[in-house]
N, C-alpha and C. Protein backbone atom coordinates (compact mmCIF):
# COMPACT_ATOMS: atom_id res chain seq x y z
N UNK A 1 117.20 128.58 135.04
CA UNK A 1 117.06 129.03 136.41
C UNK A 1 117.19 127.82 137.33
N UNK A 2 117.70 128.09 138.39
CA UNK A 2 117.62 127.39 139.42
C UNK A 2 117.71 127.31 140.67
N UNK A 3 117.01 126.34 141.58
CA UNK A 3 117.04 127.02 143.10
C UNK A 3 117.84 125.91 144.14
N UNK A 4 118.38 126.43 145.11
CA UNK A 4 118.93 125.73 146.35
C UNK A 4 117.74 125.54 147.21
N UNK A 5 117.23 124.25 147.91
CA UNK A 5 116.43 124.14 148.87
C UNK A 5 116.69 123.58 149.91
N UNK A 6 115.84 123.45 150.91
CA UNK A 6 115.93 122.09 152.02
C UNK A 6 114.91 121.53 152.50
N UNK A 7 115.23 120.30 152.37
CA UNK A 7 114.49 119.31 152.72
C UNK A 7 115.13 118.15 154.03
N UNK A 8 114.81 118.27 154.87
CA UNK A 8 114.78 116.91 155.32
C UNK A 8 116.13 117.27 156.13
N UNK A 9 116.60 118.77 156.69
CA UNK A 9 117.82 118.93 157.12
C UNK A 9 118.92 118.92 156.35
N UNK A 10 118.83 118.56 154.89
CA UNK A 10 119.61 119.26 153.86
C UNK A 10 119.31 120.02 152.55
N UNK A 11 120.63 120.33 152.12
CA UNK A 11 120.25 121.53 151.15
C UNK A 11 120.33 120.78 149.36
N UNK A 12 119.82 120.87 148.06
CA UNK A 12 119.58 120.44 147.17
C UNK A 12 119.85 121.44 145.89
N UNK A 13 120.21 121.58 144.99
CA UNK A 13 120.49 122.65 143.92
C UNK A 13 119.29 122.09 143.09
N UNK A 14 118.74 122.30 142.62
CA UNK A 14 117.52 121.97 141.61
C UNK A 14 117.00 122.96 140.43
N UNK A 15 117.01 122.19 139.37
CA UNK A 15 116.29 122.75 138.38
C UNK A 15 115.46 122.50 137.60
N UNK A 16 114.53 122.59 136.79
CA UNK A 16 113.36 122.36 136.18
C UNK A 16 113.69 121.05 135.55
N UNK A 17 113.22 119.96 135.84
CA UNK A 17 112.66 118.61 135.12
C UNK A 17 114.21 117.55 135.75
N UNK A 18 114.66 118.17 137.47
CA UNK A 18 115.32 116.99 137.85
C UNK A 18 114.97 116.42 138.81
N UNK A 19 115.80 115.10 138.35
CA UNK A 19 114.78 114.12 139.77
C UNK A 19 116.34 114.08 140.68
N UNK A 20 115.45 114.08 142.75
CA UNK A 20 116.63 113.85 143.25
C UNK A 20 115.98 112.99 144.32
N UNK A 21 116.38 112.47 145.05
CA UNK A 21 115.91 111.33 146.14
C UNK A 21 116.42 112.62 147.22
N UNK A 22 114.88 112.47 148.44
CA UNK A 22 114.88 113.15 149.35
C UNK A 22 114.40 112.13 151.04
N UNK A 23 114.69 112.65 151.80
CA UNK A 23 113.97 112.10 153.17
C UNK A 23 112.49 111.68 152.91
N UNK A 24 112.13 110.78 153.43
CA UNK A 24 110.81 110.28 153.16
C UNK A 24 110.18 111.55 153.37
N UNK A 25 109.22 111.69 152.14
CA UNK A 25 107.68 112.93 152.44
C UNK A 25 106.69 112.17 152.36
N UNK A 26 105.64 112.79 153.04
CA UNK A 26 104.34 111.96 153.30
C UNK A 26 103.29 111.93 151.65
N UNK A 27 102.84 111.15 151.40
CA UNK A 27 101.86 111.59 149.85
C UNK A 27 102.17 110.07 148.68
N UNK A 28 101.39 109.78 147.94
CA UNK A 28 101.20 108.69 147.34
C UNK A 28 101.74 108.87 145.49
N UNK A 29 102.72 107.92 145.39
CA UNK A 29 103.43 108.18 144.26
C UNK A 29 102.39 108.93 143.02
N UNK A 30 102.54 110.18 142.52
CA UNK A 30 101.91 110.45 141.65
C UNK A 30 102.26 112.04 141.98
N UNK A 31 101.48 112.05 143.22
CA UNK A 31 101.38 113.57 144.15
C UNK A 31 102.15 114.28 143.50
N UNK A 32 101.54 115.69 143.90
CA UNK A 32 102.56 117.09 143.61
C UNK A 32 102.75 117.31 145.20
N UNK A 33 104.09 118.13 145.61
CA UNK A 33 104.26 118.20 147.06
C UNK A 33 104.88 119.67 146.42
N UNK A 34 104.77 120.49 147.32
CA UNK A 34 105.29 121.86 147.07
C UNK A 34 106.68 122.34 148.46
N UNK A 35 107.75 122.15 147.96
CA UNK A 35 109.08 122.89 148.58
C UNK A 35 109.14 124.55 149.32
N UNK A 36 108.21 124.17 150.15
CA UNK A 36 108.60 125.99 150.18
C UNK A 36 110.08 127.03 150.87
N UNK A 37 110.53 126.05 151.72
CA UNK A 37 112.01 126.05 152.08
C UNK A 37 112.91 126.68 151.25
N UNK A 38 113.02 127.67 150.37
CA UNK A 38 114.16 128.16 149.00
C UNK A 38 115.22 128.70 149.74
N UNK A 39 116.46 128.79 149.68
CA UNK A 39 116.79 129.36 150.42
C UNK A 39 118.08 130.53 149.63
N UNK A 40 118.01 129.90 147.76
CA UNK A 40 118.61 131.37 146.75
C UNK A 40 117.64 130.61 145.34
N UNK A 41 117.52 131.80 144.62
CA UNK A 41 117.06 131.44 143.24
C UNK A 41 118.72 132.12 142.22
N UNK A 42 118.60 131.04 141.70
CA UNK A 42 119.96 131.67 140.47
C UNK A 42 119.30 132.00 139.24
N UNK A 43 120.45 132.31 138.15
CA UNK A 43 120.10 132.14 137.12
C UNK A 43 120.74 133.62 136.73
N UNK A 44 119.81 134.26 136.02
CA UNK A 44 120.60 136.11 135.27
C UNK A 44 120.93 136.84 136.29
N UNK A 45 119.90 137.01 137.49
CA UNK A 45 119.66 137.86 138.84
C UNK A 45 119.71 136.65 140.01
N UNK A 46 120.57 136.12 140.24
CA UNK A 46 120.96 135.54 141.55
C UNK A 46 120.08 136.35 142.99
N UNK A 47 119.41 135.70 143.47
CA UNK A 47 118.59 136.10 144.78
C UNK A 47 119.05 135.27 145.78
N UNK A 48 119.53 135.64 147.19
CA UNK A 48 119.46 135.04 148.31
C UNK A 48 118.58 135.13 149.30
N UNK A 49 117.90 134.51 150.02
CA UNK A 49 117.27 134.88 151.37
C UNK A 49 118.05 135.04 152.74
N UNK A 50 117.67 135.68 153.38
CA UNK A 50 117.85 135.59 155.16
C UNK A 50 116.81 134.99 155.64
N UNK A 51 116.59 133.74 156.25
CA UNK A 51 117.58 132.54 155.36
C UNK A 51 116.71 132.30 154.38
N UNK A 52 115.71 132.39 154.21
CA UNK A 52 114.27 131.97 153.12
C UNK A 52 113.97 133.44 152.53
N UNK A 53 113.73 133.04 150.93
CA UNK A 53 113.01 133.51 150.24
C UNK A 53 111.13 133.80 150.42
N UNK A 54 110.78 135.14 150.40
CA UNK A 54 109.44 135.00 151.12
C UNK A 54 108.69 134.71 149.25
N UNK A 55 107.42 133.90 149.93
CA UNK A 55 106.79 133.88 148.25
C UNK A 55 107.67 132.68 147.35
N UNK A 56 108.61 131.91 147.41
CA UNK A 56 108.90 131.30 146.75
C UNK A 56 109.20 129.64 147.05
N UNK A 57 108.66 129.19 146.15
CA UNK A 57 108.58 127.52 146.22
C UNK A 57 108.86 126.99 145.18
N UNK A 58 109.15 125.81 145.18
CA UNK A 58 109.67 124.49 143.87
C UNK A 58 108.46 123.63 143.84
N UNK A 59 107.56 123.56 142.90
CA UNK A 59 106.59 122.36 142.71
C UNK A 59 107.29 121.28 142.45
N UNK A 60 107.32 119.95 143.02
CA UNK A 60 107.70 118.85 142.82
C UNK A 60 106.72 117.52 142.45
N UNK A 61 106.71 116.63 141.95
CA UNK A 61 105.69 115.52 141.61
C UNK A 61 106.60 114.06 142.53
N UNK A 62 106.36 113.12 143.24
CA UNK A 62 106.39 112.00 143.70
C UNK A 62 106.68 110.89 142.39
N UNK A 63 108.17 110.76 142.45
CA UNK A 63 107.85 109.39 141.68
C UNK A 63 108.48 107.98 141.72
N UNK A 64 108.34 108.23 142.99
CA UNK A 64 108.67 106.55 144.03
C UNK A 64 109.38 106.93 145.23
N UNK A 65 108.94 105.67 146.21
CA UNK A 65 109.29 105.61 147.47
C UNK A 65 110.36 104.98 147.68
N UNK A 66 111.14 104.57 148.34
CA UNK A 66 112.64 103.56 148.46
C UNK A 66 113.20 103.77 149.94
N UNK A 67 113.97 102.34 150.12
CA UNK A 67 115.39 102.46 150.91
C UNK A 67 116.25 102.13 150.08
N UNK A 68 117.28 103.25 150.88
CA UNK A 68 118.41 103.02 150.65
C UNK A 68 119.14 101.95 150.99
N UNK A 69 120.37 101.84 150.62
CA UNK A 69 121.40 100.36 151.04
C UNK A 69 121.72 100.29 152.72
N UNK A 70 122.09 99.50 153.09
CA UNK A 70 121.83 98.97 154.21
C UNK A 70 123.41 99.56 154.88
N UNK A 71 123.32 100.39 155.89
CA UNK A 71 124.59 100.87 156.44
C UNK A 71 124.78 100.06 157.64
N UNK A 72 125.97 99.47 157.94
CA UNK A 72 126.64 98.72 159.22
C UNK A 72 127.13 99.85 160.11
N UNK A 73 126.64 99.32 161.46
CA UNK A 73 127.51 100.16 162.54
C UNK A 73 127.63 99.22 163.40
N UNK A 74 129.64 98.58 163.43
CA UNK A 74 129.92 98.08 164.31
C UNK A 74 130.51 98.68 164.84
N UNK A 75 130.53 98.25 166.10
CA UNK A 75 130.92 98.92 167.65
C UNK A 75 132.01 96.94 168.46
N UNK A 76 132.99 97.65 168.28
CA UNK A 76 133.91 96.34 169.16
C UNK A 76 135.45 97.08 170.64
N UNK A 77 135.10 96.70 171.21
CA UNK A 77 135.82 96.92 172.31
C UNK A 77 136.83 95.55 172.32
N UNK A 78 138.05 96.05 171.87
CA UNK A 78 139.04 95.48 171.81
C UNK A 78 139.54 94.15 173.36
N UNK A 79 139.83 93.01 173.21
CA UNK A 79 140.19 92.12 174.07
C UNK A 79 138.94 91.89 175.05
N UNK A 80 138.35 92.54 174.72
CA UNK A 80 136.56 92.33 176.16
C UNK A 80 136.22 90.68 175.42
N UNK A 81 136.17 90.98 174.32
CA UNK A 81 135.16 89.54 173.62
C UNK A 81 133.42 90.42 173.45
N UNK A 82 133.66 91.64 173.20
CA UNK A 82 132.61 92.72 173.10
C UNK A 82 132.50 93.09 171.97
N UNK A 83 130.75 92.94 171.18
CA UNK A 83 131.21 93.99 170.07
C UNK A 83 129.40 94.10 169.68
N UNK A 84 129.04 94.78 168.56
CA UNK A 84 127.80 94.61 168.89
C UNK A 84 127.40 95.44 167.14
N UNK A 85 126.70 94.45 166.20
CA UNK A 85 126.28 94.76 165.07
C UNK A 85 125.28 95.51 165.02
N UNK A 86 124.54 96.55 164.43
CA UNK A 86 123.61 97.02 163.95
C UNK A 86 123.19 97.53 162.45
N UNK A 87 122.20 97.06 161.84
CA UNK A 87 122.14 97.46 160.37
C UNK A 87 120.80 98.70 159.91
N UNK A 88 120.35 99.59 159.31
CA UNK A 88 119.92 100.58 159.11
C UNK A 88 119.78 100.35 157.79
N UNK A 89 118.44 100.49 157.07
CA UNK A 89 118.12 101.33 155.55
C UNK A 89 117.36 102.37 155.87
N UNK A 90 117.83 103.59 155.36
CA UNK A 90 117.08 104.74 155.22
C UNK A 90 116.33 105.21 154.24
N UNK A 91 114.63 105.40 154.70
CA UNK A 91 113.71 105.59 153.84
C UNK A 91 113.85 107.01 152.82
N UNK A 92 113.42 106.81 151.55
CA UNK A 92 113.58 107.89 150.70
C UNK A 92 112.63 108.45 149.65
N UNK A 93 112.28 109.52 149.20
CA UNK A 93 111.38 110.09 148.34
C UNK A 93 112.09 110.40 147.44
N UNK A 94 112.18 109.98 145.53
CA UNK A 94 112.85 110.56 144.85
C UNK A 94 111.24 111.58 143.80
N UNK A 95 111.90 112.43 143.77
CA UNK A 95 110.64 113.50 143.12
C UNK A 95 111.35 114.11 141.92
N UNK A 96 110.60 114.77 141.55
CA UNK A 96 111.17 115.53 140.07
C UNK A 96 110.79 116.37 139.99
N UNK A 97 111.93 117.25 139.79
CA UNK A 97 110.88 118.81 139.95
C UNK A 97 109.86 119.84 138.63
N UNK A 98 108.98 119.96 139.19
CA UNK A 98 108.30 120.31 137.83
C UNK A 98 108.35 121.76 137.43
N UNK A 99 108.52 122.51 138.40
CA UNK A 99 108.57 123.71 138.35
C UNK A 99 109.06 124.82 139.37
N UNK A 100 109.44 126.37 139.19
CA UNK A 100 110.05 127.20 140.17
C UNK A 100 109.51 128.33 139.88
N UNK A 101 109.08 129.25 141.73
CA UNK A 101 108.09 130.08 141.15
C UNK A 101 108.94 131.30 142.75
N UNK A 102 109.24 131.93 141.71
CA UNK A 102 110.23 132.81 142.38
C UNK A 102 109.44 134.07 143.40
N UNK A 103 107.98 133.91 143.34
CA UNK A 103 107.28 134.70 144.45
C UNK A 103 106.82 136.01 144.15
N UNK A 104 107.97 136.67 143.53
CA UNK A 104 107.45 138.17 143.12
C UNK A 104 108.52 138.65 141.74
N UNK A 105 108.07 139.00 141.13
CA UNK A 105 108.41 138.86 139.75
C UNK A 105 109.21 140.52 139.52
N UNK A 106 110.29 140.72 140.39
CA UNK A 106 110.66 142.13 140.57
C UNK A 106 112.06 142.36 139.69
């Protein structure tokens, strides 16, 4: 079985015992954090929501914090003698999912 979620303004395919790096979530490496966002369960009987599944969530466990690699955004205006560097790492939660609990067992 497996479910599509969102987190963090995007969407994730997940299934029992994978790890994926998400937008920073708040909670201390170890934590269980619960997904309630589903937005289809697959598997024999494919389920979709409008847009969410009611009753259904992904238990997830915390198992490290991170940035990502460092993205450049230059900006240069040609013949000015203009230009202007900026660098960015974006913070991340990679979790693992422990489990999927489809809400109502119909």
């Amino acid at each position: 079985m497996f479910a599509v979620v969102r987190s963090g303004g995007k969407q994730y395919r997940v299934a029992e015992n994978d790890v994926i790096s998400v937008a920073k979530l708040e909670g201390e490496v170890g934590a269980k954090v619960a997904l309630s966002d589903v937005l289809m369960l697959g598997g024999d009987k494919p389920k979709s929501g409008t847009p969410l599944i009611s009753g259904a969530s992904v238990e997830a466990e915390i198992v490290e914090h991170g940035r990502g690699p460092k993205v450049i955004a230059f900006k240069k205006k040609r013949r000015k003698n203009t230009h202007r560097k900026r660098g960015s790492r974006q913070h991340f939660t990679k979790v693992k999912i422990t489990g999927i609990t489809t809400g109502s067992e119909a």
